[in-house]
PDB file of N, CA and C in Angstrom:
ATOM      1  N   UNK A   1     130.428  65.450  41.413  1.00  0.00           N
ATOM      2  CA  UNK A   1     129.694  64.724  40.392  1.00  0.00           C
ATOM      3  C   UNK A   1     130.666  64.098  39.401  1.00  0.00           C
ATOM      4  N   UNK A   2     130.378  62.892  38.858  1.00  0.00           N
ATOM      5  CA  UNK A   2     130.840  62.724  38.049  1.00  0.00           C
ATOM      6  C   UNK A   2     131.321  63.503  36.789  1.00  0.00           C
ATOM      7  N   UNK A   3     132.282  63.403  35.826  1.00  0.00           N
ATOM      8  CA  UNK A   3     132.358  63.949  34.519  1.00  0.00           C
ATOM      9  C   UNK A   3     131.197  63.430  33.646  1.00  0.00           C
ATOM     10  N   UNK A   4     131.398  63.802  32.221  1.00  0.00           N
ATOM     11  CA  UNK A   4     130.159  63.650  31.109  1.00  0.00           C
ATOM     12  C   UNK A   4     131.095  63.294  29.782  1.00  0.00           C
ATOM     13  N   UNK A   5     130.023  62.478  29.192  1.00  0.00           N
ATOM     14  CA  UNK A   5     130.979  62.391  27.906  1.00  0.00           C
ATOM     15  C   UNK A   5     130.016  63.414  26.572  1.00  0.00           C
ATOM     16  N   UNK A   6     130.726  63.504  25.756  1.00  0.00           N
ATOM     17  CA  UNK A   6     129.694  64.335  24.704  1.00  0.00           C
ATOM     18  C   UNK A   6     128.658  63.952  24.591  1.00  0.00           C
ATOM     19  N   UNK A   7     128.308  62.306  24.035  1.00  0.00           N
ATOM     20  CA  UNK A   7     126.906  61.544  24.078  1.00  0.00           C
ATOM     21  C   UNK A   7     125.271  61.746  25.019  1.00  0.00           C
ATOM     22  N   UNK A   8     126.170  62.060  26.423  1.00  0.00           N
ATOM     23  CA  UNK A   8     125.487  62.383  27.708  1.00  0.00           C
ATOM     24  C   UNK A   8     125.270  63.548  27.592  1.00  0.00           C
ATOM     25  N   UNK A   9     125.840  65.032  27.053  1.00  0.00           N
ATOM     26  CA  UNK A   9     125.364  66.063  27.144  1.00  0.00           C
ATOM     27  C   UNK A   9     124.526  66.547  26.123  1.00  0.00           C
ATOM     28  N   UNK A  10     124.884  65.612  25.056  1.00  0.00           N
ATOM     29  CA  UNK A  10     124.317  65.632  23.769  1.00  0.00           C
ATOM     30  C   UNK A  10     122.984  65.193  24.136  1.00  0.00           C
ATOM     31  N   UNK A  11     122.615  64.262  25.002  1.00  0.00           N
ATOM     32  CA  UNK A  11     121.642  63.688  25.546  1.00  0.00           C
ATOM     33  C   UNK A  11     120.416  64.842  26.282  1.00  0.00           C
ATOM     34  N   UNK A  12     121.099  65.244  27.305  1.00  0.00           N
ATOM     35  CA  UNK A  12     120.848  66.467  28.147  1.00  0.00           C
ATOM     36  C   UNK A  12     120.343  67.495  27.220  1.00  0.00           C
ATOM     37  N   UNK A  13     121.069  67.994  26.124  1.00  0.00           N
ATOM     38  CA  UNK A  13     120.492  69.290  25.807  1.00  0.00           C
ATOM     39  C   UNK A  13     119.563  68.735  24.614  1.00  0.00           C
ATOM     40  N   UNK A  14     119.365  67.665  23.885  1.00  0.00           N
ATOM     41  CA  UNK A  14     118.059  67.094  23.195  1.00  0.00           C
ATOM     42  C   UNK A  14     116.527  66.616  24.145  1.00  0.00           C
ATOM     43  N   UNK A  15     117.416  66.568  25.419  1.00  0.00           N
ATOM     44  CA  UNK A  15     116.081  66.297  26.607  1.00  0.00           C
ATOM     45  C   UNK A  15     115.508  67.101  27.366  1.00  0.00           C
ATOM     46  N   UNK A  16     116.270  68.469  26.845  1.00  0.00           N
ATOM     47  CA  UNK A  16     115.632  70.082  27.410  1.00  0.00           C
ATOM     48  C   UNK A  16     115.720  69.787  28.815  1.00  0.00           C
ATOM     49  N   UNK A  17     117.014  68.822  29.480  1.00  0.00           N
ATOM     50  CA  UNK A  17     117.315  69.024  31.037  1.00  0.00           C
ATOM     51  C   UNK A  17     117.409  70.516  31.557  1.00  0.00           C
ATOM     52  N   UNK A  18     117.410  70.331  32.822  1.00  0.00           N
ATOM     53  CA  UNK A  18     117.629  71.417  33.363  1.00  0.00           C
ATOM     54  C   UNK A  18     118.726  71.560  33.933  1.00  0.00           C
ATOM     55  N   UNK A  19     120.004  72.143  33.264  1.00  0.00           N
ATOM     56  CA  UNK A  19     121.413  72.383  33.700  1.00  0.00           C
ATOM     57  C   UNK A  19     121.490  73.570  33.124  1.00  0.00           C
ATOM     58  N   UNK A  20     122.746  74.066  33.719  1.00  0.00           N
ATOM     59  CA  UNK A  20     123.483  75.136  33.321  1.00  0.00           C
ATOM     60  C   UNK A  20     125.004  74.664  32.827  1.00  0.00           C
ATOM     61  N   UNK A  21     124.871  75.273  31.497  1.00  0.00           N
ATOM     62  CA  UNK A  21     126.248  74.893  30.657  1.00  0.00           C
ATOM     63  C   UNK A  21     127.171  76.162  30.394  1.00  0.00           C
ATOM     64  N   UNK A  22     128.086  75.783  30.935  1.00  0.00           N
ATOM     65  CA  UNK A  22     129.512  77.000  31.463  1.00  0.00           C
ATOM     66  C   UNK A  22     130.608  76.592  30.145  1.00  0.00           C
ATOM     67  N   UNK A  23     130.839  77.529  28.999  1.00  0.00           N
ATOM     68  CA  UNK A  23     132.304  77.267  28.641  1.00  0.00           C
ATOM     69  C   UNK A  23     133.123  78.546  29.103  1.00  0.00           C
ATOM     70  N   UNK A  24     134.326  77.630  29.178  1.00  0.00           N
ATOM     71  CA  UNK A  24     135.871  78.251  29.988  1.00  0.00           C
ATOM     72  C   UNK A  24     136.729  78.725  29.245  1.00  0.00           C
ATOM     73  N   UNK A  25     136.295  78.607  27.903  1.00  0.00           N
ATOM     74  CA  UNK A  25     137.538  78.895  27.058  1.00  0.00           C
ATOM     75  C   UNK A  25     137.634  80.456  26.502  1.00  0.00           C
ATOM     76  N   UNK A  26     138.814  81.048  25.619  1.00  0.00           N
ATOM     77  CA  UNK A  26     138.523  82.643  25.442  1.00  0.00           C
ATOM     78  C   UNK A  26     137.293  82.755  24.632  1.00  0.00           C
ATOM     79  N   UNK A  27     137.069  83.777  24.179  1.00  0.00           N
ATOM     80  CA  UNK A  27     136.207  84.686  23.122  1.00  0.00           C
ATOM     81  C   UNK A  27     136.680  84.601  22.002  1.00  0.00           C
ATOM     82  N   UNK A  28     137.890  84.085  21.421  1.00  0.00           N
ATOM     83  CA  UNK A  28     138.208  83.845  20.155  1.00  0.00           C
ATOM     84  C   UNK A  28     137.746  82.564  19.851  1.00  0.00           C
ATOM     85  N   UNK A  29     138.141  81.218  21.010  1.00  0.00           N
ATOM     86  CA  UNK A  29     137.459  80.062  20.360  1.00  0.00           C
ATOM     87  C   UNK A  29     136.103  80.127  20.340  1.00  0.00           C
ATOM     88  N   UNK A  30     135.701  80.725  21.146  1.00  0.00           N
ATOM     89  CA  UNK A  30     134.146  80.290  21.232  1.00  0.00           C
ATOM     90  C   UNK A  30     133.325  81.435  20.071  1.00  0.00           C
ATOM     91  N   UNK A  31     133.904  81.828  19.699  1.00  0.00           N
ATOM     92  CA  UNK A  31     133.674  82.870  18.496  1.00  0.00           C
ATOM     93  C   UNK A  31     133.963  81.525  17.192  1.00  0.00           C
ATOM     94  N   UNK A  32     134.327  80.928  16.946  1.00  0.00           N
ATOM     95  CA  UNK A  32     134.659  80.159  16.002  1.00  0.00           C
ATOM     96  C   UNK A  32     133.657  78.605  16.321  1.00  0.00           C
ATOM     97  N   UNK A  33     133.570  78.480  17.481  1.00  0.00           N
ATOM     98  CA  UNK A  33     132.611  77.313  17.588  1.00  0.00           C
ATOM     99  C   UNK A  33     132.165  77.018  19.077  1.00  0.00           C
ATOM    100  N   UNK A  34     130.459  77.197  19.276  1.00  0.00           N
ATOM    101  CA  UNK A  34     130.062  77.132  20.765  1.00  0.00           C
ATOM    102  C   UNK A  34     128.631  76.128  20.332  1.00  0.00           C
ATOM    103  N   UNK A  35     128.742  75.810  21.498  1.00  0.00           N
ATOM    104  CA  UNK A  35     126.999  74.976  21.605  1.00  0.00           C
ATOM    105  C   UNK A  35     125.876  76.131  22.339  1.00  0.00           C
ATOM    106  N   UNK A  36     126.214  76.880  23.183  1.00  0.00           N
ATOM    107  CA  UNK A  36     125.225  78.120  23.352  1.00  0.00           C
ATOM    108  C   UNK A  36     125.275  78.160  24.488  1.00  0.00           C
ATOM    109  N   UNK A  37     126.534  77.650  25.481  1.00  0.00           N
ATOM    110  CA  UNK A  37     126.567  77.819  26.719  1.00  0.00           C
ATOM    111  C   UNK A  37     126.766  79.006  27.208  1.00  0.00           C
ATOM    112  N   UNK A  38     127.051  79.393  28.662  1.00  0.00           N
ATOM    113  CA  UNK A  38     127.838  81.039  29.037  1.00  0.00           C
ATOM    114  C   UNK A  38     128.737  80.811  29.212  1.00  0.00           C
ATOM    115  N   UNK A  39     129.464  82.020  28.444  1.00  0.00           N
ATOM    116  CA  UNK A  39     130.986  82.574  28.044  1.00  0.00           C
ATOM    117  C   UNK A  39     131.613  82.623  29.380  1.00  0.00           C
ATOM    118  N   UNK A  40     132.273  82.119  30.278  1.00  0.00           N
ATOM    119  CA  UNK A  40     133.152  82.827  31.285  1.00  0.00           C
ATOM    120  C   UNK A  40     134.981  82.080  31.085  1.00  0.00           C
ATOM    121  N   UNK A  41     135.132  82.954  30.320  1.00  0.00           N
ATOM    122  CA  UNK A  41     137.031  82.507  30.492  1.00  0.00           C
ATOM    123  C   UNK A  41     137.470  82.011  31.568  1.00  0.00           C
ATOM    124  N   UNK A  42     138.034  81.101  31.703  1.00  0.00           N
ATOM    125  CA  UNK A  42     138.592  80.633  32.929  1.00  0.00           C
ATOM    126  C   UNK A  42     139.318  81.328  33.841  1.00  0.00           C
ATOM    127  N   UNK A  43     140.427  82.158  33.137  1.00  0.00           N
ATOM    128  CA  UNK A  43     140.614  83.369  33.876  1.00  0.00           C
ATOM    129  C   UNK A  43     140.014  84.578  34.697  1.00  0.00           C
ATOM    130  N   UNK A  44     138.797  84.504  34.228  1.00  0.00           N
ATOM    131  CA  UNK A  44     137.591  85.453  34.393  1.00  0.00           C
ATOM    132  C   UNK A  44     136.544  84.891  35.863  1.00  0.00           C
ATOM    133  N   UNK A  45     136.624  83.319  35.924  1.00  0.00           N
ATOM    134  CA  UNK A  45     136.402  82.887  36.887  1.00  0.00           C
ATOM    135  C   UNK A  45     136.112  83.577  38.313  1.00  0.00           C
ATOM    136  N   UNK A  46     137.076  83.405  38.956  1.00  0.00           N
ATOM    137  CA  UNK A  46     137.353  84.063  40.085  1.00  0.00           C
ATOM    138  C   UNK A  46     135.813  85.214  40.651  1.00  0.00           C
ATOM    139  N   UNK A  47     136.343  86.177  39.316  1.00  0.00           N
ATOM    140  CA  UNK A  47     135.807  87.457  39.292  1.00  0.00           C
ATOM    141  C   UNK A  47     133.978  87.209  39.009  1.00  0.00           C
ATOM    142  N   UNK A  48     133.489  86.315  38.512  1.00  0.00           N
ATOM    143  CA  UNK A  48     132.362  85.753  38.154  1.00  0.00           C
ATOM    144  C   UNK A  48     131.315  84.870  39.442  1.00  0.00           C
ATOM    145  N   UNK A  49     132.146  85.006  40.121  1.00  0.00           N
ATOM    146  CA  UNK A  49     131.497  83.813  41.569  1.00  0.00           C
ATOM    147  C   UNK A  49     129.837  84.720  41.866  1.00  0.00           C
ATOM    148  N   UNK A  50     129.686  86.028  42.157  1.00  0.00           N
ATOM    149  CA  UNK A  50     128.442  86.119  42.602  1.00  0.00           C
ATOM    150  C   UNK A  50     127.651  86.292  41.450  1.00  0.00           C
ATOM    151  N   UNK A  51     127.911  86.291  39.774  1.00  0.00           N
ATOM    152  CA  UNK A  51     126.980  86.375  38.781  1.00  0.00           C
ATOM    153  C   UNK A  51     126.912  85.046  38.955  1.00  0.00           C
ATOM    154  N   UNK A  52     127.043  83.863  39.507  1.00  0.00           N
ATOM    155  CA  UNK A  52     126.889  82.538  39.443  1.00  0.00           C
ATOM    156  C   UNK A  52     126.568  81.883  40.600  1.00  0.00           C
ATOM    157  N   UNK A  53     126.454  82.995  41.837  1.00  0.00           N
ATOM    158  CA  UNK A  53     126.114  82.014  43.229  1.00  0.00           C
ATOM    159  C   UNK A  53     124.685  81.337  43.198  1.00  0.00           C
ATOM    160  N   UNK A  54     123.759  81.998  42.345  1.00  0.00           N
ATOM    161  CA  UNK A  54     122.218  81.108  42.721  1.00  0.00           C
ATOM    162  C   UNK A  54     122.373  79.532  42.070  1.00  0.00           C
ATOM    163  N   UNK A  55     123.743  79.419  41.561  1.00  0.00           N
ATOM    164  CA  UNK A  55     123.871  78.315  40.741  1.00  0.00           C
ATOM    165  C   UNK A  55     124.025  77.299  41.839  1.00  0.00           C
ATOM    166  N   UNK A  56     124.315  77.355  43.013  1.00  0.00           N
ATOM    167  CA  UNK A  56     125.546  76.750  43.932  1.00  0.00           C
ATOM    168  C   UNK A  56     124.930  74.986  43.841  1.00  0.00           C
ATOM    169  N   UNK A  57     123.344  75.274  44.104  1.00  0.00           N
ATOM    170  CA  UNK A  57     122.929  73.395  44.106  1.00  0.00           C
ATOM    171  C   UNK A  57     122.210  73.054  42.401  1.00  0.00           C
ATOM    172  N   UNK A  58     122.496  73.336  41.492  1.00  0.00           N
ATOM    173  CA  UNK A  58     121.933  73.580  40.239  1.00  0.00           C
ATOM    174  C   UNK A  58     123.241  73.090  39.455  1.00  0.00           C
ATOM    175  N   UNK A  59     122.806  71.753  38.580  1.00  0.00           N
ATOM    176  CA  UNK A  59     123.671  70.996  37.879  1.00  0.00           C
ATOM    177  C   UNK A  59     124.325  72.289  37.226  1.00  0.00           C
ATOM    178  N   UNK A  60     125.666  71.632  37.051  1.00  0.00           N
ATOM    179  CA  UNK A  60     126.324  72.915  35.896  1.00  0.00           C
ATOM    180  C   UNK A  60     127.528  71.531  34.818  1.00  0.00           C
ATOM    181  N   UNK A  61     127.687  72.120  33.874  1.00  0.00           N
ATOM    182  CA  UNK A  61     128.504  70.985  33.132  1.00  0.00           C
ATOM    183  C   UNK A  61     129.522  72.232  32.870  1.00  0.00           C
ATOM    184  N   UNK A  62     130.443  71.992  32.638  1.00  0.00           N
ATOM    185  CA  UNK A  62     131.904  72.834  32.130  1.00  0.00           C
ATOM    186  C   UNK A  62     132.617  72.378  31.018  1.00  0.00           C
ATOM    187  N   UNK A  63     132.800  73.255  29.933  1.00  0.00           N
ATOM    188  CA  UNK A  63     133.553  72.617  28.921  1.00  0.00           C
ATOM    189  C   UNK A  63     134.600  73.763  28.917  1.00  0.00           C
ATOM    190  N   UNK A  64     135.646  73.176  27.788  1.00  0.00           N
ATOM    191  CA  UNK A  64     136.875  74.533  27.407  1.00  0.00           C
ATOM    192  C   UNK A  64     136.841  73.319  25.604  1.00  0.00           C
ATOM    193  N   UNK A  65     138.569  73.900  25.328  1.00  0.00           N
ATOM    194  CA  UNK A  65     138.221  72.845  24.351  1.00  0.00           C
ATOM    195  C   UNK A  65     138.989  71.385  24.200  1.00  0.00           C
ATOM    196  N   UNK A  66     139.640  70.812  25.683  1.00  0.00           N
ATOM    197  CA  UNK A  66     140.006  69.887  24.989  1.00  0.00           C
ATOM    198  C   UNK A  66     139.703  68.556  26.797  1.00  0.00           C
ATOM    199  N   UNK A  67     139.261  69.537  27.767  1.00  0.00           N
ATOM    200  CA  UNK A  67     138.765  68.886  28.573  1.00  0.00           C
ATOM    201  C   UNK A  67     139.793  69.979  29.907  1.00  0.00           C
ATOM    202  N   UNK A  68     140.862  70.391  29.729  1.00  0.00           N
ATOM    203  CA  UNK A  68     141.539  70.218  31.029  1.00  0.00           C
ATOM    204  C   UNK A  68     141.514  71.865  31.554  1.00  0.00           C
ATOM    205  N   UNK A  69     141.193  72.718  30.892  1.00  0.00           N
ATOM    206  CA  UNK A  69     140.736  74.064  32.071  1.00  0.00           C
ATOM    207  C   UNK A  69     139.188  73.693  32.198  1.00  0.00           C
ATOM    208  N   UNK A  70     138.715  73.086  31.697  1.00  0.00           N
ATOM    209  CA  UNK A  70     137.449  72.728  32.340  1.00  0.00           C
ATOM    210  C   UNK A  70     137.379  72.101  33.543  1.00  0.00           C
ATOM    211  N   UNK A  71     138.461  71.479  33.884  1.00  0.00           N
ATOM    212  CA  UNK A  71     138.737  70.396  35.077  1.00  0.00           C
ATOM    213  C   UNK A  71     139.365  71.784  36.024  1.00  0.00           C
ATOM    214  N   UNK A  72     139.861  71.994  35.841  1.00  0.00           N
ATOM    215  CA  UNK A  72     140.835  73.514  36.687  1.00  0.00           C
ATOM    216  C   UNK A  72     139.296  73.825  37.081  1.00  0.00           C
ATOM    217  N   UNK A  73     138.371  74.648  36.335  1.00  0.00           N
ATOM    218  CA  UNK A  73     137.435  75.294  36.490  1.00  0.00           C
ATOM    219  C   UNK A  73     136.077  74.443  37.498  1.00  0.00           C
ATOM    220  N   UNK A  74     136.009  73.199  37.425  1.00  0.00           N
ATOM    221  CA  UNK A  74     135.410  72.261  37.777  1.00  0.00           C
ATOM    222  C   UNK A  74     135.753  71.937  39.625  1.00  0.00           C
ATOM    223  N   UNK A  75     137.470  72.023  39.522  1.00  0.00           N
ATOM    224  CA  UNK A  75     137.420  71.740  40.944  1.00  0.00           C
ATOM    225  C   UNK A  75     137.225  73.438  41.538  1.00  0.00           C
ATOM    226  N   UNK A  76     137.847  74.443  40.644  1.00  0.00           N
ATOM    227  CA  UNK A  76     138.001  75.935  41.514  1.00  0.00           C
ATOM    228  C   UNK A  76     136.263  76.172  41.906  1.00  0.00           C
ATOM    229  N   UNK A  77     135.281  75.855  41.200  1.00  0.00           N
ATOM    230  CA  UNK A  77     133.835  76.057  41.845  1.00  0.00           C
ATOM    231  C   UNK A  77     133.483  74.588  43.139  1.00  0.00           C
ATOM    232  N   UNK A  78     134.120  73.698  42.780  1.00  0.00           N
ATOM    233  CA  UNK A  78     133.750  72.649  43.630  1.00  0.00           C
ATOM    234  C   UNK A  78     133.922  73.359  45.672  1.00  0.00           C
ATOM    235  N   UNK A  79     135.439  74.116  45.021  1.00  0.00           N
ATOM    236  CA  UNK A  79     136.046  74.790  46.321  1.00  0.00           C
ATOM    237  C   UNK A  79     135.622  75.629  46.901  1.00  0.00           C
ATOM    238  N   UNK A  80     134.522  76.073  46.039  1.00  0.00           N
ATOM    239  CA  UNK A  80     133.764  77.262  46.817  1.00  0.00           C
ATOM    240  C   UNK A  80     132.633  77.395  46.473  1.00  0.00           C
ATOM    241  N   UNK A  81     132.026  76.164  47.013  1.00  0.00           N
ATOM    242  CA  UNK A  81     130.297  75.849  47.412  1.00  0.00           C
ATOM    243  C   UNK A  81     129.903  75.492  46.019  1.00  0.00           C
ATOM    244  N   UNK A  82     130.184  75.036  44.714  1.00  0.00           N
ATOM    245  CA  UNK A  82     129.067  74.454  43.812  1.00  0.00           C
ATOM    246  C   UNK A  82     129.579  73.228  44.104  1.00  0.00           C
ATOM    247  N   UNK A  83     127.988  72.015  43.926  1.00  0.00           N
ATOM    248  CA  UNK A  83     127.816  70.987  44.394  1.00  0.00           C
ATOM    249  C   UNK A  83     127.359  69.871  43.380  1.00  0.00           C
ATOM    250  N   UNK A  84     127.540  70.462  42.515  1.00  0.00           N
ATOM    251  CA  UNK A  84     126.771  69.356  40.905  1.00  0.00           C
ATOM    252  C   UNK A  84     127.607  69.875  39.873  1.00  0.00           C
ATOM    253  N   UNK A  85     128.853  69.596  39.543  1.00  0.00           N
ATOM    254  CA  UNK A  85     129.710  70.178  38.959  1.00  0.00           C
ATOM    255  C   UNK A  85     130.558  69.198  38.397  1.00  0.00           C
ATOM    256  N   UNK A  86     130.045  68.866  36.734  1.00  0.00           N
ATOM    257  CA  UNK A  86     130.777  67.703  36.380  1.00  0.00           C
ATOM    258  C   UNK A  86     131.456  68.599  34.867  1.00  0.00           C
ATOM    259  N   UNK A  87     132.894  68.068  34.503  1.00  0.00           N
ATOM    260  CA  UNK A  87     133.623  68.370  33.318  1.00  0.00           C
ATOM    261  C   UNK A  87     132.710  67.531  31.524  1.00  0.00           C
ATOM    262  N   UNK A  88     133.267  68.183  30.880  1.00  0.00           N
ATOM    263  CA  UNK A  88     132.817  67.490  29.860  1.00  0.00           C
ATOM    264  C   UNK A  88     134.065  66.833  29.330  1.00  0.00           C
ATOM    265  N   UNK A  89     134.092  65.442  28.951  1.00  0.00           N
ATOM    266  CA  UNK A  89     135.503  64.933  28.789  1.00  0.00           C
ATOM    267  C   UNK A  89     135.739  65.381  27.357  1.00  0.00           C
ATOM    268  N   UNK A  90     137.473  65.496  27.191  1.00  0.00           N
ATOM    269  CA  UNK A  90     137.174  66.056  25.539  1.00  0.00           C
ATOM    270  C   UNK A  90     137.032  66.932  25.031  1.00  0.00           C
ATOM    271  N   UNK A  91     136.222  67.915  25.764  1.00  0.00           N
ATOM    272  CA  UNK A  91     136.019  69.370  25.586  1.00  0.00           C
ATOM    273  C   UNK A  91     135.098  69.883  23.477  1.00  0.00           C
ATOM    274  N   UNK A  92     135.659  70.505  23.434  1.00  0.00           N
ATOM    275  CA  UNK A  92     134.531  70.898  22.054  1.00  0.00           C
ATOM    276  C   UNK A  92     135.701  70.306  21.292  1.00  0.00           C
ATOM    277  N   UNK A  93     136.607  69.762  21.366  1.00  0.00           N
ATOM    278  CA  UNK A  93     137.281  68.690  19.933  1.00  0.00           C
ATOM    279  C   UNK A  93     136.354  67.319  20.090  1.00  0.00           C
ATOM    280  N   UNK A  94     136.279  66.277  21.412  1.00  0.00           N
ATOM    281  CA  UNK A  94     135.657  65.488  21.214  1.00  0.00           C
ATOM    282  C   UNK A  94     133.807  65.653  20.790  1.00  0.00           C
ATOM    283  N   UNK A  95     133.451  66.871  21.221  1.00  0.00           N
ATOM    284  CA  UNK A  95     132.169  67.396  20.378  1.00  0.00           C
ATOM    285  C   UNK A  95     132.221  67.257  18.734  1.00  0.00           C
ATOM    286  N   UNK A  96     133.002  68.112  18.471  1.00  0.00           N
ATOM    287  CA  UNK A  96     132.956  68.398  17.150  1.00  0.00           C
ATOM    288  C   UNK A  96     133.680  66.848  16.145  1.00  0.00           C
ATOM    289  N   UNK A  97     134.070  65.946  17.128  1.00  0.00           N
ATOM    290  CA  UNK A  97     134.769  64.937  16.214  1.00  0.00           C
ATOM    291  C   UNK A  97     133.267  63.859  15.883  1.00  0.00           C
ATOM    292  N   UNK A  98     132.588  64.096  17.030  1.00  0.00           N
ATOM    293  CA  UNK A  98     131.404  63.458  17.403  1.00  0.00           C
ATOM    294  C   UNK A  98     129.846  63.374  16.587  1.00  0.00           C
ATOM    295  N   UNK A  99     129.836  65.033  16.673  1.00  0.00           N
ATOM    296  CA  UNK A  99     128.792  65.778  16.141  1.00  0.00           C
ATOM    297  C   UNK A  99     129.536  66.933  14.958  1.00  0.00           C
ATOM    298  N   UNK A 100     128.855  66.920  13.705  1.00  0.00           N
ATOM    299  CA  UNK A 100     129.791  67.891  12.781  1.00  0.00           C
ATOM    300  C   UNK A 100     129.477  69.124  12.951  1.00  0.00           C
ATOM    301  N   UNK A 101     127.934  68.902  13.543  1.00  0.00           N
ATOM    302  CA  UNK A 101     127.265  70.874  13.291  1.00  0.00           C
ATOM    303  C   UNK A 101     127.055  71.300  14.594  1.00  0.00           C
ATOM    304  N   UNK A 102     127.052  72.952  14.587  1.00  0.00           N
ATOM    305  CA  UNK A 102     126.797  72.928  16.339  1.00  0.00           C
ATOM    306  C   UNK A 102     125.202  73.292  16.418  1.00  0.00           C
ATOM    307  N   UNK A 103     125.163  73.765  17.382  1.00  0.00           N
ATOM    308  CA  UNK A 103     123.071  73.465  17.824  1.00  0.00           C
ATOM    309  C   UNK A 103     123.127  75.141  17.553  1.00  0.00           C
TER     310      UNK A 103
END
């Protein structure tokens, strides 16, 4: 799938779509600023595949915070069966430069 820009997800979660929103980043950033996605560290990945297999044909968007372990994370599920798997470009800096408050 294509990537997303903030506008588009910003879009998505004001249109009560039906996706699943993955951030990649630790527990310290996302302790300091999240939109309300699930927590899985990128590192943590791996270990996370069957709490996430019913996901496999079910849009998923991926953020971290500046776009690029989201992309790591984006192709490592692409590689093993998820099929609607787009990055958020930018990550939660181009969010937050975008939008001031979180949801």
């Amino acid at each position: 799938m294509e990537d997303i820009t903030v506008h588009q997800l910003k879009e998505k979660i004001d249109n009560k779509e039906d996706f699943f929103l993955l951030d990649v980043r630790e527990h310290h950033e996302a302790d300091v600023f999240n939109i309300g996605a699930k927590l899985i560290p990128l590192g943590s990945l791996p270990f996370a595949l069957d709490e996430l297999a019913d996901l496999k044909e079910k849009e998923i968007v991926v953020h971290c915070r500046s776009g690029a372990r989201s992309a790591n994370a984006k192709a490592f599920l692409m590689q093993n069966g998820f099929t609607k798997v787009s990055n958020l470009l930018g990550g939660m800096l181009a969010w937050q430069e975008n939008f001031e408050t979180s949801q």
